[in-house]
PDB file of N, CA and C in Angstrom:
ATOM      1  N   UNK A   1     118.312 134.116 132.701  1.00  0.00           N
ATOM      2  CA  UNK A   1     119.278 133.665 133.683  1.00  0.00           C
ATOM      3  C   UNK A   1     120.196 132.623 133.028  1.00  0.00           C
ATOM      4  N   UNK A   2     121.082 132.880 133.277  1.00  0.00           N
ATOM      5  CA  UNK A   2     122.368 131.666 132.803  1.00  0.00           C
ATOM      6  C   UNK A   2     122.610 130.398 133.478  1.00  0.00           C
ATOM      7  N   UNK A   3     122.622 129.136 133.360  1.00  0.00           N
ATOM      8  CA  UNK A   3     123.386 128.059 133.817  1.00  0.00           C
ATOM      9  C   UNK A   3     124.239 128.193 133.798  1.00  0.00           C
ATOM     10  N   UNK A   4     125.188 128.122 134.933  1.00  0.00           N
ATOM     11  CA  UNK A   4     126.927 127.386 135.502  1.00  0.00           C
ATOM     12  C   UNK A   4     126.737 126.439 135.868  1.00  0.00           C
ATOM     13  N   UNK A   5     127.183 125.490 135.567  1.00  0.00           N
ATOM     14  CA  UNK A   5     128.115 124.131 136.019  1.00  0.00           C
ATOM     15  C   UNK A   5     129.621 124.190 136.569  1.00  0.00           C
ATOM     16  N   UNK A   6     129.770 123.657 137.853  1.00  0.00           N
ATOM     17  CA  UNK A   6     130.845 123.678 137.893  1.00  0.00           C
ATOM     18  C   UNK A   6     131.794 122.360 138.184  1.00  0.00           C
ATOM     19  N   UNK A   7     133.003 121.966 138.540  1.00  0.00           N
ATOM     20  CA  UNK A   7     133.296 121.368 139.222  1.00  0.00           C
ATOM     21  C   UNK A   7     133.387 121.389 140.472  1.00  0.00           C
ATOM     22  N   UNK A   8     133.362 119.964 140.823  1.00  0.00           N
ATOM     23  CA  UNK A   8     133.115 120.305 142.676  1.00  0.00           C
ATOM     24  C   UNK A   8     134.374 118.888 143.194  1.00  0.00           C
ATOM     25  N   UNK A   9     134.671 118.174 142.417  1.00  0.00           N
ATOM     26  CA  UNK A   9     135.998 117.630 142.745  1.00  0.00           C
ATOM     27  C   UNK A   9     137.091 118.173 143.805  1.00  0.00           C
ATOM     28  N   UNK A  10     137.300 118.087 144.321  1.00  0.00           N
ATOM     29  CA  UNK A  10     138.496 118.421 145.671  1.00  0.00           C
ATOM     30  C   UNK A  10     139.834 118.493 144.731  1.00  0.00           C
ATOM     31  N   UNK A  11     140.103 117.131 143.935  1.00  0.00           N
ATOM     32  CA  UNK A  11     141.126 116.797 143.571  1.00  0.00           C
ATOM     33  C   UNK A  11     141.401 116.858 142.183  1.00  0.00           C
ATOM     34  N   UNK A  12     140.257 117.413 141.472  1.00  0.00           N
ATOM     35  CA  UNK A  12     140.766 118.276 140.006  1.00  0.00           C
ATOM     36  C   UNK A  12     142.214 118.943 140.232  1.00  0.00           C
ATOM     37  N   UNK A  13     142.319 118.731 138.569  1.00  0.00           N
ATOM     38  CA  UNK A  13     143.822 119.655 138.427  1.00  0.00           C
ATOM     39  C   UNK A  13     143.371 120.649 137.233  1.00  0.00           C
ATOM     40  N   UNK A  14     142.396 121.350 137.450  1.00  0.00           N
ATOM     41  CA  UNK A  14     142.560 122.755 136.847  1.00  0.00           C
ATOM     42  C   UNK A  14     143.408 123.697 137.322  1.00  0.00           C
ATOM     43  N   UNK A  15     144.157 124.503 136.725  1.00  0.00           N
ATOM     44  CA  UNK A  15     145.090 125.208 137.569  1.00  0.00           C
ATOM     45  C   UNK A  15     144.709 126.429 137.548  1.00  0.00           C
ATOM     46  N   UNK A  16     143.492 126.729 137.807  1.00  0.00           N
ATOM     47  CA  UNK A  16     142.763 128.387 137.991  1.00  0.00           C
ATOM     48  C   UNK A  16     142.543 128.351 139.481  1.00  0.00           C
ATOM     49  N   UNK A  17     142.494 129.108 140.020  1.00  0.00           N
ATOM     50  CA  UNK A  17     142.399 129.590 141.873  1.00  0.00           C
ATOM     51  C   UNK A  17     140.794 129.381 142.075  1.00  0.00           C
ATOM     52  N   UNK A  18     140.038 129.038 141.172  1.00  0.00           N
ATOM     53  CA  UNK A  18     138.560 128.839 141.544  1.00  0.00           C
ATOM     54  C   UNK A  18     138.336 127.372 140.664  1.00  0.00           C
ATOM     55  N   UNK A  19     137.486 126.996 141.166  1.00  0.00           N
ATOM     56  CA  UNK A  19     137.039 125.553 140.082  1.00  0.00           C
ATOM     57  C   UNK A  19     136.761 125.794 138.675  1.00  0.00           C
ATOM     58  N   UNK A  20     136.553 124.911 138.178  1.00  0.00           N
ATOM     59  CA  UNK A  20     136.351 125.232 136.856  1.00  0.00           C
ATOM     60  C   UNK A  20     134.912 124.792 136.547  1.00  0.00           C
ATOM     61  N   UNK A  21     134.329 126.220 135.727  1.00  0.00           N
ATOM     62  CA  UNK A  21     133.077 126.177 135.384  1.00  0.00           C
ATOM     63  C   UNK A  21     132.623 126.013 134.014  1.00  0.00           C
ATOM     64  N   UNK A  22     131.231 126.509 133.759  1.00  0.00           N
ATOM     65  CA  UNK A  22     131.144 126.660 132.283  1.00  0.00           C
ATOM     66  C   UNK A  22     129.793 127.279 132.175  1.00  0.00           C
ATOM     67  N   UNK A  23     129.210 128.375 131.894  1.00  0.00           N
ATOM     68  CA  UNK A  23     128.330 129.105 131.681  1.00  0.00           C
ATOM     69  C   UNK A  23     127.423 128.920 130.279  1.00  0.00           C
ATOM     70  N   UNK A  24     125.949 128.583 130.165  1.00  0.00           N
ATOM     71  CA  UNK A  24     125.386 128.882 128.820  1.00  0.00           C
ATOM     72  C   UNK A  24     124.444 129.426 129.165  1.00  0.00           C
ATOM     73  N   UNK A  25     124.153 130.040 127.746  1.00  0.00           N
ATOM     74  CA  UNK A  25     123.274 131.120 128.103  1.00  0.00           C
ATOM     75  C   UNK A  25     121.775 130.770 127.917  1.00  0.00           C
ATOM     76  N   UNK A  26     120.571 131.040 128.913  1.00  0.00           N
ATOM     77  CA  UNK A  26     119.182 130.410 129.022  1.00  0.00           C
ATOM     78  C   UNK A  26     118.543 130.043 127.538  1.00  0.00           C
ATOM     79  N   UNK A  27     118.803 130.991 126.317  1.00  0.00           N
ATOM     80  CA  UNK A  27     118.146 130.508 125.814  1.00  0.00           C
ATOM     81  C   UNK A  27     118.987 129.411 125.040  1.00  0.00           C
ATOM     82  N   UNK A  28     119.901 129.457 125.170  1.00  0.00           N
ATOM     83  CA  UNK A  28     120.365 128.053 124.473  1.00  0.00           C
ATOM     84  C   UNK A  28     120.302 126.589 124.699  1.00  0.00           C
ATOM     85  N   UNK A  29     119.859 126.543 125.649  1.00  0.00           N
ATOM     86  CA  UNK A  29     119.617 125.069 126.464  1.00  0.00           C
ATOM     87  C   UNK A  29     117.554 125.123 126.941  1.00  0.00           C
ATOM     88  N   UNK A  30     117.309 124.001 126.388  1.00  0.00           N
ATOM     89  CA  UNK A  30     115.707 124.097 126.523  1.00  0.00           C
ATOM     90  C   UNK A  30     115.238 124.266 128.046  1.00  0.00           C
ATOM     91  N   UNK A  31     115.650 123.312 128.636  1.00  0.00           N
ATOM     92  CA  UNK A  31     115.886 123.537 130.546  1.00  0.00           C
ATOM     93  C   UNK A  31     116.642 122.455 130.618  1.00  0.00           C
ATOM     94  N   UNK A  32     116.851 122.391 132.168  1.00  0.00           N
ATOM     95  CA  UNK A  32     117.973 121.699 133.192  1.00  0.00           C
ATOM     96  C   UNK A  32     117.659 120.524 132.557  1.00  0.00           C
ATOM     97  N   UNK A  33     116.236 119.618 132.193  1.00  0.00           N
ATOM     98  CA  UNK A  33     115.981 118.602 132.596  1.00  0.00           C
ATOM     99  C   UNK A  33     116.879 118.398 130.851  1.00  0.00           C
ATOM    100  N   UNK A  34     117.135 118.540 130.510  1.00  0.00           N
ATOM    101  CA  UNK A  34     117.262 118.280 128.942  1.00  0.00           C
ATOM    102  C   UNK A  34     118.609 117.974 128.367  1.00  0.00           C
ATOM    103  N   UNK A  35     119.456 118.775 129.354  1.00  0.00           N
ATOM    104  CA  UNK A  35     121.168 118.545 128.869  1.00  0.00           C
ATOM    105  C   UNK A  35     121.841 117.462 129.638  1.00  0.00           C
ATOM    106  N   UNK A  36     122.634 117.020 128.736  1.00  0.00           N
ATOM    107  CA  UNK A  36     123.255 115.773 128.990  1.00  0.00           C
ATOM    108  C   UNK A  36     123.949 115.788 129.718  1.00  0.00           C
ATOM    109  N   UNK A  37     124.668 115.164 130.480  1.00  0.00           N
ATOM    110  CA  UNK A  37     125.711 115.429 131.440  1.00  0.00           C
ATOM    111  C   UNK A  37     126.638 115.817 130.792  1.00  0.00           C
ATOM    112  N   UNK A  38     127.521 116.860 131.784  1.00  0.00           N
ATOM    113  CA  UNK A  38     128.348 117.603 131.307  1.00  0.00           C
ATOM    114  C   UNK A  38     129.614 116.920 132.534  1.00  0.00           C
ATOM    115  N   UNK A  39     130.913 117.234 131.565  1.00  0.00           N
ATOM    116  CA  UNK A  39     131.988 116.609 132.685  1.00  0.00           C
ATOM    117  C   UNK A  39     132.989 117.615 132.507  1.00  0.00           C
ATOM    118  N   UNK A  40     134.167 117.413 133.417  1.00  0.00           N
ATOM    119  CA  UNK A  40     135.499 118.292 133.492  1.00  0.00           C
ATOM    120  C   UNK A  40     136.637 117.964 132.693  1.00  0.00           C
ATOM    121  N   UNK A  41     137.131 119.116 131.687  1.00  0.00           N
ATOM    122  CA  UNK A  41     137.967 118.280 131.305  1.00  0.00           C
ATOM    123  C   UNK A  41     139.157 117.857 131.812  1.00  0.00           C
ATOM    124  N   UNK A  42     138.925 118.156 133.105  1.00  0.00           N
ATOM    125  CA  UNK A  42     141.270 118.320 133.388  1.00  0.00           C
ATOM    126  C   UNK A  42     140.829 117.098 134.775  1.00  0.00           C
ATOM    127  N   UNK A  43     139.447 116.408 134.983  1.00  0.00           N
ATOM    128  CA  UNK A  43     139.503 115.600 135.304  1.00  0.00           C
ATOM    129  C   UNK A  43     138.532 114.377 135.493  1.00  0.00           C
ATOM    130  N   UNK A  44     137.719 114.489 134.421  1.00  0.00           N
ATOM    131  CA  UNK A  44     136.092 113.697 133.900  1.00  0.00           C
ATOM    132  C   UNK A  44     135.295 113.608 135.019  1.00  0.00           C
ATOM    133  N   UNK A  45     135.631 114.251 135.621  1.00  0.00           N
ATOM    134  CA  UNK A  45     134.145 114.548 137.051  1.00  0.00           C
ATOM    135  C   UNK A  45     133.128 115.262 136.802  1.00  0.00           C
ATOM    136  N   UNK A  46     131.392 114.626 136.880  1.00  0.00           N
ATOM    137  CA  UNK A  46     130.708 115.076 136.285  1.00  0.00           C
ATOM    138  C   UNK A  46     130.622 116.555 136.740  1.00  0.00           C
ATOM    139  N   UNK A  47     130.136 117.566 136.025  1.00  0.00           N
ATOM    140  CA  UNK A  47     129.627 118.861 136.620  1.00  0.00           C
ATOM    141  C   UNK A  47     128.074 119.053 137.494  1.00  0.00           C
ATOM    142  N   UNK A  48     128.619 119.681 138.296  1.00  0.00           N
ATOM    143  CA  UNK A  48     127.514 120.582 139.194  1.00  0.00           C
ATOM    144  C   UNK A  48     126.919 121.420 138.607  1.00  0.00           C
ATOM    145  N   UNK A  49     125.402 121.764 138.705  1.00  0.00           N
ATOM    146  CA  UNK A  49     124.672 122.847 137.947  1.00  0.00           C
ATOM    147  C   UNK A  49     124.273 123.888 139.424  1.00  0.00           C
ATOM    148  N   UNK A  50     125.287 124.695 139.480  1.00  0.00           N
ATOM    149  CA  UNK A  50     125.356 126.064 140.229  1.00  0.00           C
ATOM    150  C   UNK A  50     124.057 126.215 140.476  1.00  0.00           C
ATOM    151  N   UNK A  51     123.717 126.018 141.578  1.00  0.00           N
ATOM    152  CA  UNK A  51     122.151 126.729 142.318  1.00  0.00           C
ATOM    153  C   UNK A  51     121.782 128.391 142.100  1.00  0.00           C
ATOM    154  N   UNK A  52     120.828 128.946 141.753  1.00  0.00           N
ATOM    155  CA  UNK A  52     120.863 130.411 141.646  1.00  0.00           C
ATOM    156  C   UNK A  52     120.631 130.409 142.822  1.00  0.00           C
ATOM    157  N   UNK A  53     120.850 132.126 142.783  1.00  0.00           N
ATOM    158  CA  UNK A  53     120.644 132.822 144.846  1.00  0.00           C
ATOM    159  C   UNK A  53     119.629 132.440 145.343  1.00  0.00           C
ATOM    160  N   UNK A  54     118.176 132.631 144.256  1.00  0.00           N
ATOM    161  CA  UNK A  54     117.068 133.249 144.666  1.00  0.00           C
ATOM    162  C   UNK A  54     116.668 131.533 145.850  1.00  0.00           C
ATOM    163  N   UNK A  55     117.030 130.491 145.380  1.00  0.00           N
ATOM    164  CA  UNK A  55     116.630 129.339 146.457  1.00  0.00           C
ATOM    165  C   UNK A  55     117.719 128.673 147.320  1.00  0.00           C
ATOM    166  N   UNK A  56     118.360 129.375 148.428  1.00  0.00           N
ATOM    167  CA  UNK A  56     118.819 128.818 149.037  1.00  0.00           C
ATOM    168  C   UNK A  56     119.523 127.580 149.881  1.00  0.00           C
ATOM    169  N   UNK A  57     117.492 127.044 150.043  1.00  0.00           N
ATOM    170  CA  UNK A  57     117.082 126.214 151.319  1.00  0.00           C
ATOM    171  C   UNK A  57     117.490 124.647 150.370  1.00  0.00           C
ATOM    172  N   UNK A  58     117.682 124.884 148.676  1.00  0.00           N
ATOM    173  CA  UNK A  58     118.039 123.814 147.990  1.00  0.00           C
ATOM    174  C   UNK A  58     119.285 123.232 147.669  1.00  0.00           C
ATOM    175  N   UNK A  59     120.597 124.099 148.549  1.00  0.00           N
ATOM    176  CA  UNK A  59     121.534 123.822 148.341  1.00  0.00           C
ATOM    177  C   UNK A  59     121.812 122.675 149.003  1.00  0.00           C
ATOM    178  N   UNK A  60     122.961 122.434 148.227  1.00  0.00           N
ATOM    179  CA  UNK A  60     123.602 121.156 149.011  1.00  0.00           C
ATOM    180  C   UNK A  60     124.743 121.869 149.728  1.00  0.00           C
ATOM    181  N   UNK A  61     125.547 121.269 151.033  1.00  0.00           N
ATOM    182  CA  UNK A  61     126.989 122.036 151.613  1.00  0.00           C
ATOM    183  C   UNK A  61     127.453 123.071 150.609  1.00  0.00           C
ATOM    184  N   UNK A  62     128.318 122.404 149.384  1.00  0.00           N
ATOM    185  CA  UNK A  62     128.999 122.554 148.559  1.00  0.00           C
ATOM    186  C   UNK A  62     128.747 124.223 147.435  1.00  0.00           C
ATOM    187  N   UNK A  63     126.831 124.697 148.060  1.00  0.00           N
ATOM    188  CA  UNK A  63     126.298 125.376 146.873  1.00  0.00           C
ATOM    189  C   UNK A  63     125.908 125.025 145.788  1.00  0.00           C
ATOM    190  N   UNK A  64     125.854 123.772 145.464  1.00  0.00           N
ATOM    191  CA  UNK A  64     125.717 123.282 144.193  1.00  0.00           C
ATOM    192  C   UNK A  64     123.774 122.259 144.078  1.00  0.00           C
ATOM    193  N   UNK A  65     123.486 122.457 142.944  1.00  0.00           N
ATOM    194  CA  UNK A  65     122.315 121.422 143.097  1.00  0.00           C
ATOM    195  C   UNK A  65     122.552 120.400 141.542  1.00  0.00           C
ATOM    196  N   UNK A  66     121.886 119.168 141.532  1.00  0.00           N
ATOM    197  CA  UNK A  66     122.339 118.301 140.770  1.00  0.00           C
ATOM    198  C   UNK A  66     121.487 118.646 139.754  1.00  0.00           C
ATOM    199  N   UNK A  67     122.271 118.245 138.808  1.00  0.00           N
ATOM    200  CA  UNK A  67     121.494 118.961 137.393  1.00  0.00           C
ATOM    201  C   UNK A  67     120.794 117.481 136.724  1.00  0.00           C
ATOM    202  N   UNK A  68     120.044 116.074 138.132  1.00  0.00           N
ATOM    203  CA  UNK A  68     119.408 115.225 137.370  1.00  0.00           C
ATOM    204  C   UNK A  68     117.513 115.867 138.163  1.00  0.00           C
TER     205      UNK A  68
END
């Protein structure tokens, strides 16, 4: 399974029609607990680590769960 991070800023200025993310792939990262914070570049807001489907009940509003 892959990690996304995304942004969740309101007021980023990425200029793509969806937020801006960033995908790596499972085996490249040891787990969640391990990577450093990751930020945006178009506006240094830390990133969100994208909740997978399979747990729902852990989302926050937004879809997102914190990657501390």
């Amino acid at each position: 399974m892959d990690l996304t991070y995304i942004c969740v800023n309101h007021n980023c200025s990425f200029p793509g029609a969806t937020s801006f993310e960033m995908t790596f792939k499972a085996e490249s990262i040891m787990d969640e607990k391990n990577v450093a914070s990751l930020f945006c570049p178009f506006c240094r807001h830390e990133l969100m680590l994208r909740a997978p489907d399979e747990i729902p009940q852990q989302l926050s509003p937004n879809g997102t769960i914190h990657p501390h």
